[in-house]
C-alpha atoms as a PDB file:
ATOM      1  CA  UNK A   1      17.521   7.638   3.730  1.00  0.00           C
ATOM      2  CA  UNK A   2      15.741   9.331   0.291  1.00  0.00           C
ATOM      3  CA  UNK A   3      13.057  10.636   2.300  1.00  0.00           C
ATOM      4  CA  UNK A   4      13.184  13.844   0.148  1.00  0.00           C
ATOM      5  CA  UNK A   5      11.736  11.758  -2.725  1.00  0.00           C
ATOM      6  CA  UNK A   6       9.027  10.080  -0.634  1.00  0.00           C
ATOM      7  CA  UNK A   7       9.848   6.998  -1.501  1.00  0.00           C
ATOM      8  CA  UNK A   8      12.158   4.221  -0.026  1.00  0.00           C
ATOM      9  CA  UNK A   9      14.336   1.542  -1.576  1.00  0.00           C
ATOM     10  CA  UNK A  10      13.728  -2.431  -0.527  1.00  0.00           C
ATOM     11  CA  UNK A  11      16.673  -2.181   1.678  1.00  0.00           C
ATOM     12  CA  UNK A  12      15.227   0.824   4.076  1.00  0.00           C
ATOM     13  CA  UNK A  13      11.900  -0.879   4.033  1.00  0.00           C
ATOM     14  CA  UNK A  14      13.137  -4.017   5.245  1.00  0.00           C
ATOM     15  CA  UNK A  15      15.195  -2.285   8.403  1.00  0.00           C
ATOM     16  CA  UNK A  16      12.415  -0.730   8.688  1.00  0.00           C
ATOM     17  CA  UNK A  17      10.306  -3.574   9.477  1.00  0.00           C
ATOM     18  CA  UNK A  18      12.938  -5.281  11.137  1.00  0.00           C
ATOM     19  CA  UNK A  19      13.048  -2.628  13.431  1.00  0.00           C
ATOM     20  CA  UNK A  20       9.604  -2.727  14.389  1.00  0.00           C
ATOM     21  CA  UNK A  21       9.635   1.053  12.722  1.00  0.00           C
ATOM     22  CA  UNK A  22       6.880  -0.263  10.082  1.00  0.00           C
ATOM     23  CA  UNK A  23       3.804  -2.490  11.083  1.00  0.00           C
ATOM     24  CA  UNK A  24       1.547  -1.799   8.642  1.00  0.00           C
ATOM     25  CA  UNK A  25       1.662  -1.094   4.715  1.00  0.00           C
ATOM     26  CA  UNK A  26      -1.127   0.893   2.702  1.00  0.00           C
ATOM     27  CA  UNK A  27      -1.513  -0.190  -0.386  1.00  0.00           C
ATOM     28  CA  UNK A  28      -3.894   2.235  -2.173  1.00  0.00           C
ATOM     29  CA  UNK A  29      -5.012   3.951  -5.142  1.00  0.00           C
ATOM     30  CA  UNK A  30      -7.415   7.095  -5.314  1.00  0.00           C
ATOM     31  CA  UNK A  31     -11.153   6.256  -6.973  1.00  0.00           C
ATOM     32  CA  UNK A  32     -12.635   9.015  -9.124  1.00  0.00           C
ATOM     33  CA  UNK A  33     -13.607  10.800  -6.077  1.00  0.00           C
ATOM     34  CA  UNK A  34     -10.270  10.744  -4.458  1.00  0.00           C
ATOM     35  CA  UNK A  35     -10.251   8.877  -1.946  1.00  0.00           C
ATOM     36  CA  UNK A  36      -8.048   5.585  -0.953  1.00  0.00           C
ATOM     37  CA  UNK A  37      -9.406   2.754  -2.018  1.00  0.00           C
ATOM     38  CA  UNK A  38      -6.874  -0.458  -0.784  1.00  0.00           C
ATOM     39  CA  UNK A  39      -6.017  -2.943   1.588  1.00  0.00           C
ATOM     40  CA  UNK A  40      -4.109  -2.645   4.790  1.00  0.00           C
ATOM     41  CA  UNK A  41      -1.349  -5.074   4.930  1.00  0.00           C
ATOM     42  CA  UNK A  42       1.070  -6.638   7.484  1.00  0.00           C
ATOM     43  CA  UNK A  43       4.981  -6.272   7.009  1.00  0.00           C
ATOM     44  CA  UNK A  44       5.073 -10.057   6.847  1.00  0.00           C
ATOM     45  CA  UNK A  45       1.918 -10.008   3.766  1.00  0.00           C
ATOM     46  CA  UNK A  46       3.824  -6.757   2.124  1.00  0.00           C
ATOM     47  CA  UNK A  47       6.984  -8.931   1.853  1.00  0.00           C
ATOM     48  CA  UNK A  48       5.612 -12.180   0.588  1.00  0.00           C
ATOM     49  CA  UNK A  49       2.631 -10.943  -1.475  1.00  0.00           C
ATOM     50  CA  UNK A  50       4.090  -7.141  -3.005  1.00  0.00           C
ATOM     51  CA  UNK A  51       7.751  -7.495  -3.032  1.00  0.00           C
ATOM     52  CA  UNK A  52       7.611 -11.297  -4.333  1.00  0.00           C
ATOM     53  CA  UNK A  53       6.225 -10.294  -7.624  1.00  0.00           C
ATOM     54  CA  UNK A  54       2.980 -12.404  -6.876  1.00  0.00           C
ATOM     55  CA  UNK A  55       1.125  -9.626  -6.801  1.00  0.00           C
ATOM     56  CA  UNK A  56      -1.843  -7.646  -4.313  1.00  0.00           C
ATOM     57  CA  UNK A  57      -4.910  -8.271  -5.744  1.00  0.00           C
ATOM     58  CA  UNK A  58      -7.637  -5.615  -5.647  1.00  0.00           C
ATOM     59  CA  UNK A  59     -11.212  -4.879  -6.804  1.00  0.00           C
ATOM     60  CA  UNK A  60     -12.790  -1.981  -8.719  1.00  0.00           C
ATOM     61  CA  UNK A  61     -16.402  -0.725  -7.904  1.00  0.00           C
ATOM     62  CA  UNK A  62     -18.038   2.339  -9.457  1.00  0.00           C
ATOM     63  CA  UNK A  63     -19.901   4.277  -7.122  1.00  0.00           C
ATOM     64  CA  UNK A  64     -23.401   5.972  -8.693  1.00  0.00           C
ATOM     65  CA  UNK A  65     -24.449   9.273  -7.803  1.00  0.00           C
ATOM     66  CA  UNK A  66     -28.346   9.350  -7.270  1.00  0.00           C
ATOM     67  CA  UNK A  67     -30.451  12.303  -7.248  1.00  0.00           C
ATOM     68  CA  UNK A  68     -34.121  13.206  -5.741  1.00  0.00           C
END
């Protein structure tokens, strides 16, 4: 497996899952604080919504900083 890279080809994903090894997929991406901003997504959604092509959709926000 290409762990030393981090990341993980289609084919080790979907033992993965088939193994029971994966339940759950983050799909994320840091906001201008850095933190995660994403959905959580079954094995089942991952492989019919993200590796289809159709897409993940997501929303942007902008957080504003107040001060008193």
């Amino acid at each position: 497996m290409s762990r030393d890279q981090g990341l993980l080809s289609r084919d080790e994903y979907e033992q993965l899952a088939a193994d029971g090894d994966v339940d759950t997929v983050i799909c994320a991406t840091p906001d201008m604080h850095g933190r995660l901003m994403g959905k959580r997504l079954t094995t089942d959604a991952f492989k019919s919504l993200g590796l289809s092509g159709e897409g993940i959709a997501a929303s942007s926000y902008r957080s504003r900083l107040t001060s008193t």
